[in-house]
C-alpha atoms as a PDB file:
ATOM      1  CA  UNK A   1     127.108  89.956 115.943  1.00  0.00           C
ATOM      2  CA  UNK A   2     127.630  87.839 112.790  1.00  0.00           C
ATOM      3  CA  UNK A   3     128.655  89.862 109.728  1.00  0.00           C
ATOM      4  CA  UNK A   4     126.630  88.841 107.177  1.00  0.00           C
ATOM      5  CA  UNK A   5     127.046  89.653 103.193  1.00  0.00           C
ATOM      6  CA  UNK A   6     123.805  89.769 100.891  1.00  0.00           C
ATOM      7  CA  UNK A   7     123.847  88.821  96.982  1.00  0.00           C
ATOM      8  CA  UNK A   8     121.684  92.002  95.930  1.00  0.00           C
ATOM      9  CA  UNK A   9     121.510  90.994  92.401  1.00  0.00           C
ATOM     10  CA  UNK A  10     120.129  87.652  93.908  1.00  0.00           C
ATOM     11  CA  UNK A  11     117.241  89.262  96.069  1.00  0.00           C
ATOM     12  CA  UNK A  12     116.232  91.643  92.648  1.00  0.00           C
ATOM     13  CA  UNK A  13     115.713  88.608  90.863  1.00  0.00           C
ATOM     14  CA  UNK A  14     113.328  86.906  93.289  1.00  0.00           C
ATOM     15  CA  UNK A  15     111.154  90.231  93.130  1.00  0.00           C
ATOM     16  CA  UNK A  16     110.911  89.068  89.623  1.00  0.00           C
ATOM     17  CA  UNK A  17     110.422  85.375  90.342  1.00  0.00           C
ATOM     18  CA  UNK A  18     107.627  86.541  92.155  1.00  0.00           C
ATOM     19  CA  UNK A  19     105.867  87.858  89.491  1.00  0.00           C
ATOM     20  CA  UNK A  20     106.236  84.905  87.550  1.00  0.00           C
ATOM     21  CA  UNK A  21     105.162  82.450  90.316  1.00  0.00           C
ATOM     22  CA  UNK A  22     101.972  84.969  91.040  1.00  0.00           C
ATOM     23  CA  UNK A  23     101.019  84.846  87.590  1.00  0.00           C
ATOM     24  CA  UNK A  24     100.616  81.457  87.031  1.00  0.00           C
ATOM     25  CA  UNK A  25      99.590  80.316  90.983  1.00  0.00           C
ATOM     26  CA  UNK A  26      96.863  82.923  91.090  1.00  0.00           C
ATOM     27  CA  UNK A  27      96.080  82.279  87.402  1.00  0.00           C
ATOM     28  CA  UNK A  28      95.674  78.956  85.240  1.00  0.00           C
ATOM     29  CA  UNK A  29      97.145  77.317  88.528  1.00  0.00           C
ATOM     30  CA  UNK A  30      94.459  78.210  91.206  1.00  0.00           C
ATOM     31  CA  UNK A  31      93.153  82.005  89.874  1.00  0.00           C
ATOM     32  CA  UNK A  32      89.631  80.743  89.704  1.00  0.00           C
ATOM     33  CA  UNK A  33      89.269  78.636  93.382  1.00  0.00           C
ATOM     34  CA  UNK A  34      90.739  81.578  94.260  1.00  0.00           C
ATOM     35  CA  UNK A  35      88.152  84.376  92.765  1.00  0.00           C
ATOM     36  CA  UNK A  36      85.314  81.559  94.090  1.00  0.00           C
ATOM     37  CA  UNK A  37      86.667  81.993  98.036  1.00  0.00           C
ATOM     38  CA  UNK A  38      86.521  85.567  97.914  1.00  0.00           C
ATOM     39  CA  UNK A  39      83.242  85.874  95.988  1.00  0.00           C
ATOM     40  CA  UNK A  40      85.152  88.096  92.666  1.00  0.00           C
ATOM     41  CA  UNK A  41      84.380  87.908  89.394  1.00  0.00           C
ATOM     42  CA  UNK A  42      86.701  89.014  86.991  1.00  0.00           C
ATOM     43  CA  UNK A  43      85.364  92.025  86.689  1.00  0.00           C
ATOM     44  CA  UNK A  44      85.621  93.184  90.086  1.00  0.00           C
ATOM     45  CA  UNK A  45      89.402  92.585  90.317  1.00  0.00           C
ATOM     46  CA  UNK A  46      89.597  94.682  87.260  1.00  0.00           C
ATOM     47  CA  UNK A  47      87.339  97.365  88.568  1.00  0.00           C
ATOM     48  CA  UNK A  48      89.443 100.045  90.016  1.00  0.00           C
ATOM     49  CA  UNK A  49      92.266  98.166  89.614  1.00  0.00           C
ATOM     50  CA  UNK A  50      95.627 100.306  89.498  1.00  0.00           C
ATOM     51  CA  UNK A  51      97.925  97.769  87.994  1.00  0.00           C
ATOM     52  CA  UNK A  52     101.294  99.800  87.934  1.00  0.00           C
ATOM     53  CA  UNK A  53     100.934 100.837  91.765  1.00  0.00           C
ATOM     54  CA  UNK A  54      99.655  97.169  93.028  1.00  0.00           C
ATOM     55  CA  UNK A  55     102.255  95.117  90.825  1.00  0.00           C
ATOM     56  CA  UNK A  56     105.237  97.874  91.879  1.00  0.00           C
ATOM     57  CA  UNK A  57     104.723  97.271  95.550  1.00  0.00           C
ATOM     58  CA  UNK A  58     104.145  94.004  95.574  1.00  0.00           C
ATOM     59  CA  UNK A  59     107.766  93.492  94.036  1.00  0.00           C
ATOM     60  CA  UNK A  60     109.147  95.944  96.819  1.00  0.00           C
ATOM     61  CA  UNK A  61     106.965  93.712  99.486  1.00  0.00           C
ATOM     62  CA  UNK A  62     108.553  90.569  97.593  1.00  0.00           C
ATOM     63  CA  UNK A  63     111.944  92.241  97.786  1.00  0.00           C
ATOM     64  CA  UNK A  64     112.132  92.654 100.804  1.00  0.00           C
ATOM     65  CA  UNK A  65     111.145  89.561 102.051  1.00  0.00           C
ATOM     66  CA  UNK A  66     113.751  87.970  99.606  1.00  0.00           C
ATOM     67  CA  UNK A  67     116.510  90.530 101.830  1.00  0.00           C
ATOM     68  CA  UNK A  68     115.417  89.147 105.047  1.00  0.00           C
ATOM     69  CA  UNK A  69     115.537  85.476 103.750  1.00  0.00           C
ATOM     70  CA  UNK A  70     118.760  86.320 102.710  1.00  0.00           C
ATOM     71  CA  UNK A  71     119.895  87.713 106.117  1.00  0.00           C
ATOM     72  CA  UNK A  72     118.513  84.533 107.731  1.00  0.00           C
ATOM     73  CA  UNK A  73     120.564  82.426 105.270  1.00  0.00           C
ATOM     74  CA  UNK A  74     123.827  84.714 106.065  1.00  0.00           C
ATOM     75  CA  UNK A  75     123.348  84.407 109.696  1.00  0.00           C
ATOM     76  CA  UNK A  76     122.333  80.688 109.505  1.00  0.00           C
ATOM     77  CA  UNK A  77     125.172  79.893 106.780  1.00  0.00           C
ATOM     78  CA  UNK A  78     122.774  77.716 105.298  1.00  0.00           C
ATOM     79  CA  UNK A  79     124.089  78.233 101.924  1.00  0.00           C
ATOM     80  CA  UNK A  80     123.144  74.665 100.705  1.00  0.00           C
ATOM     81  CA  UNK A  81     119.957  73.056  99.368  1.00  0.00           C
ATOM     82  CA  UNK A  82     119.294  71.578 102.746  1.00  0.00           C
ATOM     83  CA  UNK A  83     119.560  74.747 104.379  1.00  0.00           C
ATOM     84  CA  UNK A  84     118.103  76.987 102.018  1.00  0.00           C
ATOM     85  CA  UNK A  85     114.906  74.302 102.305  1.00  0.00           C
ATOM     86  CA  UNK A  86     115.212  74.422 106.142  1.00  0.00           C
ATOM     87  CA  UNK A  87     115.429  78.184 106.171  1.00  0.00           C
ATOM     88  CA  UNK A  88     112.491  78.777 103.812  1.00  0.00           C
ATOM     89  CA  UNK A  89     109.881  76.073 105.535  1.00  0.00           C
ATOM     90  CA  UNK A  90     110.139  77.072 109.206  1.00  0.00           C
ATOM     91  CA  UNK A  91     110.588  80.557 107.960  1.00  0.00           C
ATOM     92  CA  UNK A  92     107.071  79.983 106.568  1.00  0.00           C
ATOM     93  CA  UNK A  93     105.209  77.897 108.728  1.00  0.00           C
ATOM     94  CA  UNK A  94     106.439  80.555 111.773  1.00  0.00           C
ATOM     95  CA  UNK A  95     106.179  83.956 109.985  1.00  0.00           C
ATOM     96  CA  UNK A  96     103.245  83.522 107.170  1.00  0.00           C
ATOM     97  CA  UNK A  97     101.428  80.623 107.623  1.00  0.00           C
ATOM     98  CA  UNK A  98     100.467  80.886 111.508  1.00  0.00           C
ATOM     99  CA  UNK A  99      99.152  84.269 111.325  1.00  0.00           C
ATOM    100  CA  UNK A 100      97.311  83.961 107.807  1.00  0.00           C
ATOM    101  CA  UNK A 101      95.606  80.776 109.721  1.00  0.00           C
ATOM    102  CA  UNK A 102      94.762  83.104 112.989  1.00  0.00           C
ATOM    103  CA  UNK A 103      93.614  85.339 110.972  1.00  0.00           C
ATOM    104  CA  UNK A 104      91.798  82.721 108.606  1.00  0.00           C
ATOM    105  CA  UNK A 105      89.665  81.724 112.164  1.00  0.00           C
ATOM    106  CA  UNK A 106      88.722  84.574 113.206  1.00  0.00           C
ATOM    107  CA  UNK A 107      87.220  86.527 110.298  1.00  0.00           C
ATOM    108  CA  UNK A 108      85.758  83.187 108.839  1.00  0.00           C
ATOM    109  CA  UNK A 109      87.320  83.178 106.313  1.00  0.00           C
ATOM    110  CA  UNK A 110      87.450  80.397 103.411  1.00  0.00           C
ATOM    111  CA  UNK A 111      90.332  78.105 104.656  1.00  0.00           C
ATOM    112  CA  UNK A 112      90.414  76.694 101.377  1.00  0.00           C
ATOM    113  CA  UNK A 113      91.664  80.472  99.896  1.00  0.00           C
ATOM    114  CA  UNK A 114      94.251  80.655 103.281  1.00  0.00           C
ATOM    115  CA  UNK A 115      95.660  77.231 101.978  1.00  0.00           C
ATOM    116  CA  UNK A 116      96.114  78.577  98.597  1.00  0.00           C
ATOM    117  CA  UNK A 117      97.480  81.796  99.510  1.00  0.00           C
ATOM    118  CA  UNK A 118      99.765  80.575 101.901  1.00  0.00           C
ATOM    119  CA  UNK A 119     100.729  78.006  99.379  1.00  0.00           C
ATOM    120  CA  UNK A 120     101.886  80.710  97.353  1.00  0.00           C
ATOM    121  CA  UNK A 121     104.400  81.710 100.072  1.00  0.00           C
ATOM    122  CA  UNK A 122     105.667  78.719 100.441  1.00  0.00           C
ATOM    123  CA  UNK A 123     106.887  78.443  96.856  1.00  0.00           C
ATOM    124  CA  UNK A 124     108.378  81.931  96.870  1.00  0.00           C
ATOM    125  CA  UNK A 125     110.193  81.697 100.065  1.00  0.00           C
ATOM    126  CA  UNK A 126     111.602  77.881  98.731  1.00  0.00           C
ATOM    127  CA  UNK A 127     112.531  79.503  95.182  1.00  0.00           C
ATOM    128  CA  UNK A 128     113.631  82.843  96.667  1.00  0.00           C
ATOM    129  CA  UNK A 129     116.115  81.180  99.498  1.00  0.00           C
ATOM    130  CA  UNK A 130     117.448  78.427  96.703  1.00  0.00           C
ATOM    131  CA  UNK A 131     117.908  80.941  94.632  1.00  0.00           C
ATOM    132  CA  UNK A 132     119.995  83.045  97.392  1.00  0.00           C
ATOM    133  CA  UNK A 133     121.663  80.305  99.037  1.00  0.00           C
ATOM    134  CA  UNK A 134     123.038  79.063  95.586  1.00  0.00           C
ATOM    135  CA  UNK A 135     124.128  82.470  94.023  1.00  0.00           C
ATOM    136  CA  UNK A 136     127.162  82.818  96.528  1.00  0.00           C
END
């Protein structure tokens, strides 16, 4: 089995680049087409809204999808532009956007929202594995 080294510091930071790129995506970028597919208002994503526990896991969730990017990297030694571009995209389109679109068909749901949400993904897994790939 290929022995495989992981930048920690690296995968930390693209929890936080997460953050960042889910502030402004489901914000000023696309927050309100968003609210519109699901039907919210506002108000009802503040309502009950337990911002410490929701933002804390999604960096853990974001984490550790930056660690397994950064296995597949390793394993791939794509530790390029090219590869880290390659790595994220197929990555994507296998592991996120497939099953987000099944899902998408069978509960009806607003494909418009799927694209955006999946959208999402695909910038985080493209930041996330350039920023891996180039912080040998």
């Amino acid at each position: 089995m290929t022995e495989v080294s992981i930048n920690i510091f690296a995968v930390l930071v693209c929890g936080i680049v997460a953050l960042a790129i889910g502030a402004l995506w489901y914000g000023p970028i696309f927050g309100k087409l968003w609210m519109k597919g699901y039907g919210f208002t506002e108000d009802d994503l503040r309502k009950d809204f337990n911002s410490a526990k929701t933002y804390g896991l999604a960096v853990v969730a974001h984490i550790i999808a930056a660690y397994v990017l950064a296995y597949l990297i390793g394993y791939l030694n794509a530790y390029s532009v090219s590869g880290a571009f390659h790595t994220a995209f197929w990555s994507w389109l296998g592991f996120v956007m497939m099953p987000m679109f099944i899902n998408a068909l069978f509960s009806r749901k607003n494909l418009a929202t799927v694209f955006i949400e999946t959208g999402y993904f695909l910038v985080f897994f493209i930041l996330a594995s350039l920023i891996i790939a180039l912080w040998v």
